[in-house]
C-alpha atoms as a PDB file:
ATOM      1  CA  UNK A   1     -18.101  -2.364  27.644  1.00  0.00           C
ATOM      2  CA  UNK A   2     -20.530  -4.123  25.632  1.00  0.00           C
ATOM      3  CA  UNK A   3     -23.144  -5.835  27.677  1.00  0.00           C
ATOM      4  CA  UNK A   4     -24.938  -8.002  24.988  1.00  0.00           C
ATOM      5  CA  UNK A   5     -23.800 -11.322  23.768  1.00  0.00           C
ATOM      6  CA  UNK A   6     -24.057  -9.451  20.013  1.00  0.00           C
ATOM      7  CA  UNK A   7     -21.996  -6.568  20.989  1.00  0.00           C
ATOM      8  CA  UNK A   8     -19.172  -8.361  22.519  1.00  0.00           C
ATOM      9  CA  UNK A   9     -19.213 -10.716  19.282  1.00  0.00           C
ATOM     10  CA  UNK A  10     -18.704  -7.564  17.461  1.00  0.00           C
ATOM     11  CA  UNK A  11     -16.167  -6.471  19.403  1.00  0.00           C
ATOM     12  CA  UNK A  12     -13.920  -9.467  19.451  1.00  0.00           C
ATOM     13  CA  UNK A  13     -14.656  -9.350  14.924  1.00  0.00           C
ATOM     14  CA  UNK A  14     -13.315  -5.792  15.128  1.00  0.00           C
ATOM     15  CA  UNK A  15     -10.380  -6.352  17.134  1.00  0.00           C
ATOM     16  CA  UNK A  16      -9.552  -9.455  14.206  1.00  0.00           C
ATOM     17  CA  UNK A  17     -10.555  -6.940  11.318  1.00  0.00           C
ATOM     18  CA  UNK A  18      -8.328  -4.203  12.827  1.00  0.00           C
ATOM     19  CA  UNK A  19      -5.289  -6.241  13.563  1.00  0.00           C
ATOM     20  CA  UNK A  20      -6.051  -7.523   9.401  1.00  0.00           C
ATOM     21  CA  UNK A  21      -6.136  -3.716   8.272  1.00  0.00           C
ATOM     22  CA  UNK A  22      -2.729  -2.914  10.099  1.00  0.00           C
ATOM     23  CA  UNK A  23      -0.982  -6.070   8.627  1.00  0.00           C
ATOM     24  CA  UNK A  24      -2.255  -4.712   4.898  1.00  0.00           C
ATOM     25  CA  UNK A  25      -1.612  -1.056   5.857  1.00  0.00           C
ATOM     26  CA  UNK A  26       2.078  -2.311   6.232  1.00  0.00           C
ATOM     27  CA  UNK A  27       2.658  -4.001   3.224  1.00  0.00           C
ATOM     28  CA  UNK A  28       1.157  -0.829   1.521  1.00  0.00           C
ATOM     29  CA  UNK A  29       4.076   1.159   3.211  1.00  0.00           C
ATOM     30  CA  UNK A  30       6.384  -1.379   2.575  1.00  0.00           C
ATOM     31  CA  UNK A  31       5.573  -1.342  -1.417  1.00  0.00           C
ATOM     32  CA  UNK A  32       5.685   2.384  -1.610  1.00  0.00           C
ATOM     33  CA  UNK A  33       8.910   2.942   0.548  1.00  0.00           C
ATOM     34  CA  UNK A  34      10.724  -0.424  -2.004  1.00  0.00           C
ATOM     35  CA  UNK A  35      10.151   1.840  -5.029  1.00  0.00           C
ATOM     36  CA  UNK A  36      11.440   4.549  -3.702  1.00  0.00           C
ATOM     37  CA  UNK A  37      14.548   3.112  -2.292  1.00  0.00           C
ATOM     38  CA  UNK A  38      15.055   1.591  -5.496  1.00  0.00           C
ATOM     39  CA  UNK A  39      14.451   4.925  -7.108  1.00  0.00           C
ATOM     40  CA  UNK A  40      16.940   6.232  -4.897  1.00  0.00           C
ATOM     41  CA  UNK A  41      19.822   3.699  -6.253  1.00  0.00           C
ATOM     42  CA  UNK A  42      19.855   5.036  -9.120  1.00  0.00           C
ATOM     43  CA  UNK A  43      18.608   1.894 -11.633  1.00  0.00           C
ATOM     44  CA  UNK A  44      15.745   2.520 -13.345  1.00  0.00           C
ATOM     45  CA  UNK A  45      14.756  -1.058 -14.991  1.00  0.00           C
ATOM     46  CA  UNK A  46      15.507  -2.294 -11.350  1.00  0.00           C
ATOM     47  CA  UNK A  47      12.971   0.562 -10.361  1.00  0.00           C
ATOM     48  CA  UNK A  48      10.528  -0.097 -12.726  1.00  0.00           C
ATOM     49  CA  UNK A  49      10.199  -3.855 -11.406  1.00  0.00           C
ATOM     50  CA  UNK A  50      10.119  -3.222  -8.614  1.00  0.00           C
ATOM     51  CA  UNK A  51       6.870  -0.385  -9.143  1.00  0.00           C
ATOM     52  CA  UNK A  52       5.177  -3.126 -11.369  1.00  0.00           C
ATOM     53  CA  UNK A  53       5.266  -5.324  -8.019  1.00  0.00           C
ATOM     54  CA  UNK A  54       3.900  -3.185  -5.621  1.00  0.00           C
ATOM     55  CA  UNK A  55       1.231  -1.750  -8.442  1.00  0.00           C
ATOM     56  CA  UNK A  56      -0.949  -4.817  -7.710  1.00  0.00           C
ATOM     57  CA  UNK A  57      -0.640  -4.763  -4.247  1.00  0.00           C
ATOM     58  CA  UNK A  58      -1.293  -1.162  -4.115  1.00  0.00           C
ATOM     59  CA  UNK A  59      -4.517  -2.460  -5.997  1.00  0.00           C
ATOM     60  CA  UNK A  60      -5.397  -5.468  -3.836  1.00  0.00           C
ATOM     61  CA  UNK A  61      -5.307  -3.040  -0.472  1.00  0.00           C
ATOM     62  CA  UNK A  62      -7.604  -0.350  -2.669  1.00  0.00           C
ATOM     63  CA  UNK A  63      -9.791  -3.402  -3.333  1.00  0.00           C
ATOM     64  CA  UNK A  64     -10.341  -4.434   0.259  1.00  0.00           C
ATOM     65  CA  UNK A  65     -11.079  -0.431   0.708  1.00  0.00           C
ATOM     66  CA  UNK A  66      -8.223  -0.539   3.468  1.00  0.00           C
ATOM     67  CA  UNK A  67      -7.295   2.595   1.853  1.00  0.00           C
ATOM     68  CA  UNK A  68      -9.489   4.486  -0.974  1.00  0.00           C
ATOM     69  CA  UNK A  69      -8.709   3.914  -4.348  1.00  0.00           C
ATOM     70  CA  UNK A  70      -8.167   7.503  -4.937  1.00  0.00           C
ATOM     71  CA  UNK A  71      -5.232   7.592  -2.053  1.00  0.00           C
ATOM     72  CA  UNK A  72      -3.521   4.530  -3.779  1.00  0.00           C
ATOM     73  CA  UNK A  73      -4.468   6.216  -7.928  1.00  0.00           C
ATOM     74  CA  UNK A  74      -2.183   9.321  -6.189  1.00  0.00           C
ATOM     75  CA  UNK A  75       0.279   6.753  -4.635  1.00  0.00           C
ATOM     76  CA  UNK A  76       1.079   4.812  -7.820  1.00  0.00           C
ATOM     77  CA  UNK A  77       0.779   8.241  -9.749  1.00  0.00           C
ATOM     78  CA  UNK A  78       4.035   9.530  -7.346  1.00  0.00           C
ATOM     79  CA  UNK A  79       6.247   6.482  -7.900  1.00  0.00           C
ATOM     80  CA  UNK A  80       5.607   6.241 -11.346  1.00  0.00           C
ATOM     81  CA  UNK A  81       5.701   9.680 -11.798  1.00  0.00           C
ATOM     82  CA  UNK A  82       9.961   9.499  -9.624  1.00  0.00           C
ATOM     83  CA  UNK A  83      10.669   6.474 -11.970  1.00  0.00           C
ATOM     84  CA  UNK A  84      10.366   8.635 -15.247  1.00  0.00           C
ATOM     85  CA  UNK A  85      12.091  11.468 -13.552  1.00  0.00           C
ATOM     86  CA  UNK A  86      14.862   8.863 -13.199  1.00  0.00           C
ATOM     87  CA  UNK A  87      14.785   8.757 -16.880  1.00  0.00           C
ATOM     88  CA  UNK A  88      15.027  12.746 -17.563  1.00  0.00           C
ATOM     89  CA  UNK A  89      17.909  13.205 -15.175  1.00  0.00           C
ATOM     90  CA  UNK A  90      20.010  10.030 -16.340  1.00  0.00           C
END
């Protein structure tokens, strides 16, 4: 347990910060798992939208280096990568 008045400051900031970086960790998972349901229906402009939305916040969590910007480069690389699939199988 932290014994000085700095460490239990820091403590109650990292319990704030943490509960911040779950909420945005969410979203990210949110994002990813929209495009791929939409992927999974089947309509590609519908698809695409939807990508172009969670593109910038896939970017705004990479920003805030919630997650590193080379795990959300691979992320967006994935969708986009299922969305022209779409296009090659349709």
């Amino acid at each position: 347990m932290a014994n000085s008045a700095q460490a239990r400051k820091r403590a109650r900031q990292a319990l704030v910060a943490r509960a911040q970086n779950a909420s945005q960790r969410s979203s990210l998972r949110t994002a990813i798992k929209a495009v791929r349901k939409a992927v999974a229906a089947g309509d590609k402009a519908a698809a695409q939208e939807v990508f172009n939305k969670s593109v910038s916040i896939i970017d705004s969590i990479a920003d805030k280096d919630i997650v590193h910007k080379n795990a959300a480069a691979r992320h967006k690389s994935r969708l986009s990568a299922a969305i022209k699939a779409m296009g090659a199988a349709a």
